[in-house]
N, C-alpha and C. Protein backbone atom coordinates (compact mmCIF):
# COMPACT_ATOMS: atom_id res chain seq x y z
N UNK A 1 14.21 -5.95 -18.68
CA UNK A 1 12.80 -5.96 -19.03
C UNK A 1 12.03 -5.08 -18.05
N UNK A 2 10.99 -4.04 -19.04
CA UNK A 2 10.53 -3.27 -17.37
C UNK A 2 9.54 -4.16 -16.63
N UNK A 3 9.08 -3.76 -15.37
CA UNK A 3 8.50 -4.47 -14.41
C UNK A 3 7.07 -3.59 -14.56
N UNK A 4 6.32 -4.04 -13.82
CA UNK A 4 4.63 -3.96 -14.06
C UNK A 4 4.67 -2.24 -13.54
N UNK A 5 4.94 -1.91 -12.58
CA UNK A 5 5.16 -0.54 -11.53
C UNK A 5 5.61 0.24 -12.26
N UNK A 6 6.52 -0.36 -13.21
CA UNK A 6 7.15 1.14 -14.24
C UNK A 6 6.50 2.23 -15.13
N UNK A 7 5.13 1.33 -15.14
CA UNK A 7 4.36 2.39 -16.20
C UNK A 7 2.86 2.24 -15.23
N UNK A 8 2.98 2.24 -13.59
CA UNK A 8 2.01 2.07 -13.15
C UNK A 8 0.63 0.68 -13.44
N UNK A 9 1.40 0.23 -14.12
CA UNK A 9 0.33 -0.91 -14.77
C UNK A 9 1.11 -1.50 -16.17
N UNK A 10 0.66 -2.17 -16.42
CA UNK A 10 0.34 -2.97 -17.97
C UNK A 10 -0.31 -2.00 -19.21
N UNK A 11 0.23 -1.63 -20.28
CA UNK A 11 -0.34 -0.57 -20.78
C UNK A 11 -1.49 -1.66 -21.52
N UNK A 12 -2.60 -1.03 -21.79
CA UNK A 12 -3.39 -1.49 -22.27
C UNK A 12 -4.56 -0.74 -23.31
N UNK A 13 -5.50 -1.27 -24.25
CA UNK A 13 -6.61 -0.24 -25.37
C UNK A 13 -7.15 1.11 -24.20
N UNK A 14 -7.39 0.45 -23.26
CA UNK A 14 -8.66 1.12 -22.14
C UNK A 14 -7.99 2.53 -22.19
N UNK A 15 -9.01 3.87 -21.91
CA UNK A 15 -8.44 4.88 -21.96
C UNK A 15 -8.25 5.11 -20.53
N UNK A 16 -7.66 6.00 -20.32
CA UNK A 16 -7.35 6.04 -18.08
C UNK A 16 -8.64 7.38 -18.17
N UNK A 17 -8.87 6.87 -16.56
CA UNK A 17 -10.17 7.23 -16.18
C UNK A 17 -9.60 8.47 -15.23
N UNK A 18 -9.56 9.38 -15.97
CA UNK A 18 -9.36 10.89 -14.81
C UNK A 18 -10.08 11.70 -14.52
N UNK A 19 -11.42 10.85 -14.31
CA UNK A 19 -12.81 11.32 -13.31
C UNK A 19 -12.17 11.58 -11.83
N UNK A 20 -12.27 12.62 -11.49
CA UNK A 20 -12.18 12.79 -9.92
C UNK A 20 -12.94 11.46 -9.04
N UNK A 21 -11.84 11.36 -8.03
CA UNK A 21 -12.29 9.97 -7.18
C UNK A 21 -12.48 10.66 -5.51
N UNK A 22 -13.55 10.23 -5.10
CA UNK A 22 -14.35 10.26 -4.03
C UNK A 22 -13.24 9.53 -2.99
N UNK A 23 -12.18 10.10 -1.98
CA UNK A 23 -11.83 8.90 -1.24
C UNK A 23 -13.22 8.30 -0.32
N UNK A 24 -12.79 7.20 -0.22
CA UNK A 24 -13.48 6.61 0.86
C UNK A 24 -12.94 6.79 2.02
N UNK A 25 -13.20 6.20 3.69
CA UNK A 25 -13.15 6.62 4.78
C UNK A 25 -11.54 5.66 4.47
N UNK A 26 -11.49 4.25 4.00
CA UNK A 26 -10.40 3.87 4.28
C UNK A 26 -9.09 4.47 3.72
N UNK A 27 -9.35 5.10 2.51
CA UNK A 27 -8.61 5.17 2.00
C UNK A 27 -7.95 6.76 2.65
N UNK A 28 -8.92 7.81 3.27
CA UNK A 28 -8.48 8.54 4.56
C UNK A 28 -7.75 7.85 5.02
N UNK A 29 -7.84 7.34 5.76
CA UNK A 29 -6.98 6.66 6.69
C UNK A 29 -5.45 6.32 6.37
N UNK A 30 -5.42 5.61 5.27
CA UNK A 30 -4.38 4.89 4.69
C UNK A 30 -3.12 6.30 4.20
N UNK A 31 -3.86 7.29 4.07
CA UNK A 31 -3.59 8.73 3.45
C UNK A 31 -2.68 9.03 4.95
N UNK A 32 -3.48 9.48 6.01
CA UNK A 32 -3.43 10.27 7.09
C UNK A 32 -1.90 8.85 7.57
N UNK A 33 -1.70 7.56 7.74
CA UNK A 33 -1.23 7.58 8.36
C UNK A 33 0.01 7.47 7.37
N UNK A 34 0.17 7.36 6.11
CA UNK A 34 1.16 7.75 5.42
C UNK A 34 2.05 8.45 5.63
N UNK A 35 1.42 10.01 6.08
CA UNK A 35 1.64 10.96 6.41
C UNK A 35 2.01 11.26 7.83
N UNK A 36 1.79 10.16 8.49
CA UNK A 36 2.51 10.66 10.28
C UNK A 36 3.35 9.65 10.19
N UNK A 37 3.47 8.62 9.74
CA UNK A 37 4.61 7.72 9.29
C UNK A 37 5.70 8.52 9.24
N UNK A 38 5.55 9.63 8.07
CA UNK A 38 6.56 10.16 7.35
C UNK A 38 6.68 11.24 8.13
N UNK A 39 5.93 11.63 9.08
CA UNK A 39 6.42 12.68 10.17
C UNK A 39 7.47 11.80 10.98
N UNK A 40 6.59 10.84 11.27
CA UNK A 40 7.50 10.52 12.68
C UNK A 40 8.79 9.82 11.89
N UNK A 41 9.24 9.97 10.91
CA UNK A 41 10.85 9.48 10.28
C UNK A 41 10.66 8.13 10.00
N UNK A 42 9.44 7.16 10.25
CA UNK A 42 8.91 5.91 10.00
C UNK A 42 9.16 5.36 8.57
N UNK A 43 9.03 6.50 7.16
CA UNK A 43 8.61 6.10 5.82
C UNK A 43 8.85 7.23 5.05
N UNK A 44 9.66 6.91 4.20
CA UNK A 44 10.60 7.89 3.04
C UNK A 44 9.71 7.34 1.85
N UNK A 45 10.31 8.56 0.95
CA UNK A 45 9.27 8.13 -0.57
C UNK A 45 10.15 6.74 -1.27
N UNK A 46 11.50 7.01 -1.02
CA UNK A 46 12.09 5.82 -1.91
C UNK A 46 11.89 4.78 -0.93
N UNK A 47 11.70 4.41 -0.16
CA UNK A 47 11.40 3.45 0.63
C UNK A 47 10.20 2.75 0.49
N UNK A 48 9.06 3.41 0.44
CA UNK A 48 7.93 3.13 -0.16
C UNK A 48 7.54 3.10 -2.00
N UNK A 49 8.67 3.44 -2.48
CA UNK A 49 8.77 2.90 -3.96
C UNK A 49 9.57 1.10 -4.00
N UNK A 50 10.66 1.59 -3.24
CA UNK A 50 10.95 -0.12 -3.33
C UNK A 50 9.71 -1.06 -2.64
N UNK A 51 9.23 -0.59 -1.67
CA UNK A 51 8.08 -1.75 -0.94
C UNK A 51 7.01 -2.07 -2.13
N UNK A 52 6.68 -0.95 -2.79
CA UNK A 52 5.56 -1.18 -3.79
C UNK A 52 5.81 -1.77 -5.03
N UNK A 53 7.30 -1.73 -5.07
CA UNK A 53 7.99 -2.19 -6.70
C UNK A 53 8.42 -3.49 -6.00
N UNK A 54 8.24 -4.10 -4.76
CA UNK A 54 8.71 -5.68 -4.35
C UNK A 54 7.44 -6.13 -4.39
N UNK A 55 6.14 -5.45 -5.06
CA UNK A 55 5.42 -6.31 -4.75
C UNK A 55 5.24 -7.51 -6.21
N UNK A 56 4.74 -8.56 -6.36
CA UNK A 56 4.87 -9.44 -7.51
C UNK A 56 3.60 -8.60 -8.37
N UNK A 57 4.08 -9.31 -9.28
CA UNK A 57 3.30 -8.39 -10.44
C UNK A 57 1.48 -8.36 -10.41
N UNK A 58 1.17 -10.01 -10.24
CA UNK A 58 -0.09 -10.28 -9.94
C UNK A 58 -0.68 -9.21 -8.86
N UNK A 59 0.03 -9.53 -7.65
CA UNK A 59 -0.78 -8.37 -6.44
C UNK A 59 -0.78 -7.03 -6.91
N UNK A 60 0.52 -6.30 -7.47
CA UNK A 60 0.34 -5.16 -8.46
C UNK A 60 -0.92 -4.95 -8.93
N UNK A 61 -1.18 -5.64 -9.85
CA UNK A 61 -1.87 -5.66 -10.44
C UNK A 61 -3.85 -5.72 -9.99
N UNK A 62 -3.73 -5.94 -8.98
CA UNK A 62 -4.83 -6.64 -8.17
C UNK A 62 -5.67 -5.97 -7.45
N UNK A 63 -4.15 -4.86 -7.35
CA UNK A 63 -4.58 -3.68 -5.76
C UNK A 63 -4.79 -2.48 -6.84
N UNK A 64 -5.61 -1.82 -5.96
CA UNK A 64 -6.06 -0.12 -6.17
C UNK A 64 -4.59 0.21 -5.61
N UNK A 65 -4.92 1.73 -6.39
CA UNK A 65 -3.12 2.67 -5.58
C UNK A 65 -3.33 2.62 -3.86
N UNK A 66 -4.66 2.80 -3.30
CA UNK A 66 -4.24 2.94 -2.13
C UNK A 66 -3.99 1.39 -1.40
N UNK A 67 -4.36 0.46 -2.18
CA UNK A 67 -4.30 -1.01 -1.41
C UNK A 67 -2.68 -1.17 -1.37
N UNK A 68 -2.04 -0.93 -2.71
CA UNK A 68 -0.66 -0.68 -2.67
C UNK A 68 0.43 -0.07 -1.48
N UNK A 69 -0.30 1.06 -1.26
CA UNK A 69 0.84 1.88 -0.13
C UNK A 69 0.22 1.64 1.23
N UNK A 70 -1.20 0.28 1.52
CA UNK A 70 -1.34 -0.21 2.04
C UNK A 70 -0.23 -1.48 2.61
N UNK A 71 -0.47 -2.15 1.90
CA UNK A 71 1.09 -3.13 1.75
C UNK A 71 2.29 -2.47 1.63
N UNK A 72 2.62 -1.58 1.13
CA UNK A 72 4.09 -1.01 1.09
C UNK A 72 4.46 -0.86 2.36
N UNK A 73 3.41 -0.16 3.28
CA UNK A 73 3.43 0.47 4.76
C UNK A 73 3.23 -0.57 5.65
N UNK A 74 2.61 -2.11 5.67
CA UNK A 74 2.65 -3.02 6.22
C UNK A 74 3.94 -3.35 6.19
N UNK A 75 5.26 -3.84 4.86
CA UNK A 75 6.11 -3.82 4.65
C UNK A 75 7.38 -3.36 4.84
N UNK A 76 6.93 -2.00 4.99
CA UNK A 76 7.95 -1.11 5.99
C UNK A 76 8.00 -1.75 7.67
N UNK A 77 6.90 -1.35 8.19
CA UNK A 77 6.39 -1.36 9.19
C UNK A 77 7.24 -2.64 10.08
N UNK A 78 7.23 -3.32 9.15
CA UNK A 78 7.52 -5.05 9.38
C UNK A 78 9.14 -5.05 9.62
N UNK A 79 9.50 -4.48 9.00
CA UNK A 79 11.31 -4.39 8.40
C UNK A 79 11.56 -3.71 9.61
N UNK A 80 11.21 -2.85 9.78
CA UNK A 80 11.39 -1.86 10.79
C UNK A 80 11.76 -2.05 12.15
N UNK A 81 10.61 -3.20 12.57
CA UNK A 81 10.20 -3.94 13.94
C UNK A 81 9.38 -2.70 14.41
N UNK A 82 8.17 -2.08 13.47
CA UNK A 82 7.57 -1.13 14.69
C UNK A 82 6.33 -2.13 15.22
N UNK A 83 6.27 -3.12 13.90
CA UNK A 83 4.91 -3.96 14.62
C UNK A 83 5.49 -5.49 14.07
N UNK A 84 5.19 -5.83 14.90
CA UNK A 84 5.53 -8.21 14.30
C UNK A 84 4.41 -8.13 13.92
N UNK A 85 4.84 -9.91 12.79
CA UNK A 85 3.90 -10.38 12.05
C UNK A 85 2.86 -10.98 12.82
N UNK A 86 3.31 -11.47 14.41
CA UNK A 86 2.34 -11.70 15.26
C UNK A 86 1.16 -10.89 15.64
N UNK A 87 1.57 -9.44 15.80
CA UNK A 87 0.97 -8.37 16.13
C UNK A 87 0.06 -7.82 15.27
N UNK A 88 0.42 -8.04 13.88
CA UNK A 88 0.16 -7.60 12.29
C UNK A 88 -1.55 -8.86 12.62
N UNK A 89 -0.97 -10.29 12.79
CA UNK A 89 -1.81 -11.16 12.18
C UNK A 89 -2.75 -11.15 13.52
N UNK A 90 -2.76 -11.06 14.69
CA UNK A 90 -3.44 -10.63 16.08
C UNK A 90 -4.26 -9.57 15.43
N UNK A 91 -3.91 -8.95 15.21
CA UNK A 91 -5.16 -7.49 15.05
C UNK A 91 -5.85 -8.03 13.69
N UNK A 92 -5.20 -8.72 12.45
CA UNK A 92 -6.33 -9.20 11.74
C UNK A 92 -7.59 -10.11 11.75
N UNK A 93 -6.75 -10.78 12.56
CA UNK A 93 -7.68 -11.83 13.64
C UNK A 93 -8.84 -11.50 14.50
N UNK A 94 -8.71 -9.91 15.15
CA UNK A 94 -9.64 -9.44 16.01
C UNK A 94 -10.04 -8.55 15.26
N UNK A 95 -10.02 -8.09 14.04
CA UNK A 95 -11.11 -6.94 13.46
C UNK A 95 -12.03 -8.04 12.51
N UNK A 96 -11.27 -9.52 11.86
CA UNK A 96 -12.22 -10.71 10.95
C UNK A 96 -13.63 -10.69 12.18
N UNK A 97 -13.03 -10.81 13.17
CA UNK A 97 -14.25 -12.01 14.74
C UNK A 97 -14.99 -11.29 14.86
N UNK A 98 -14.48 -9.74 14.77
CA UNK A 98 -15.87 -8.66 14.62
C UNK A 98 -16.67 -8.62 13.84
N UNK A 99 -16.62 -9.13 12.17
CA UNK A 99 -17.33 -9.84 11.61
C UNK A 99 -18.59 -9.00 11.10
């Protein structure tokens, strides 16, 4: 049976919207470190297809493309040991208090 990721989504009536998209600052970001990831030998494309195709269908479904290779790259990241879930949930902890 295919999985949600196979056709990028759930096909649905709606027509796809291929208005040029404005990144935002985060989604810079999420871009740029993709990309030194994959310099520094950190993150391969099939690597980041399985992280994004492990995700359950609901969160699939939930996230924008870049919230996706957001989590894919948390995911890696994790497997890896370049950062713990301590370290991961510490820094979420101190950017929430900033508030």
């Amino acid at each position: 049976m295919p999985q949600v990721h196979d056709r990028g989504g759930w096909p649905t009536d709606e027509p796809i919207n291929q208005e040029e998209h404005i990144l935002s600052d985060w989604e810079r970001r999420v871009d740029a470190m993709h990309n030194v990831l994959s310099e520094k030998g950190l993150r391969r494309t099939d690597e980041m297809r399985r992280a994004i195709e492990s995700l359950d269908p609901a969160t699939y479904e939930a996230c924008s493309y870049y919230e996706r290779w957001t989590a894919a790259l948390e995911i890696l990241l994790l497997e890896k040991g370049v950062i713990s879930r301590e370290e991961l949930d510490g820094k979420f902890e101190e950017i929430r208090d900033r508030g």
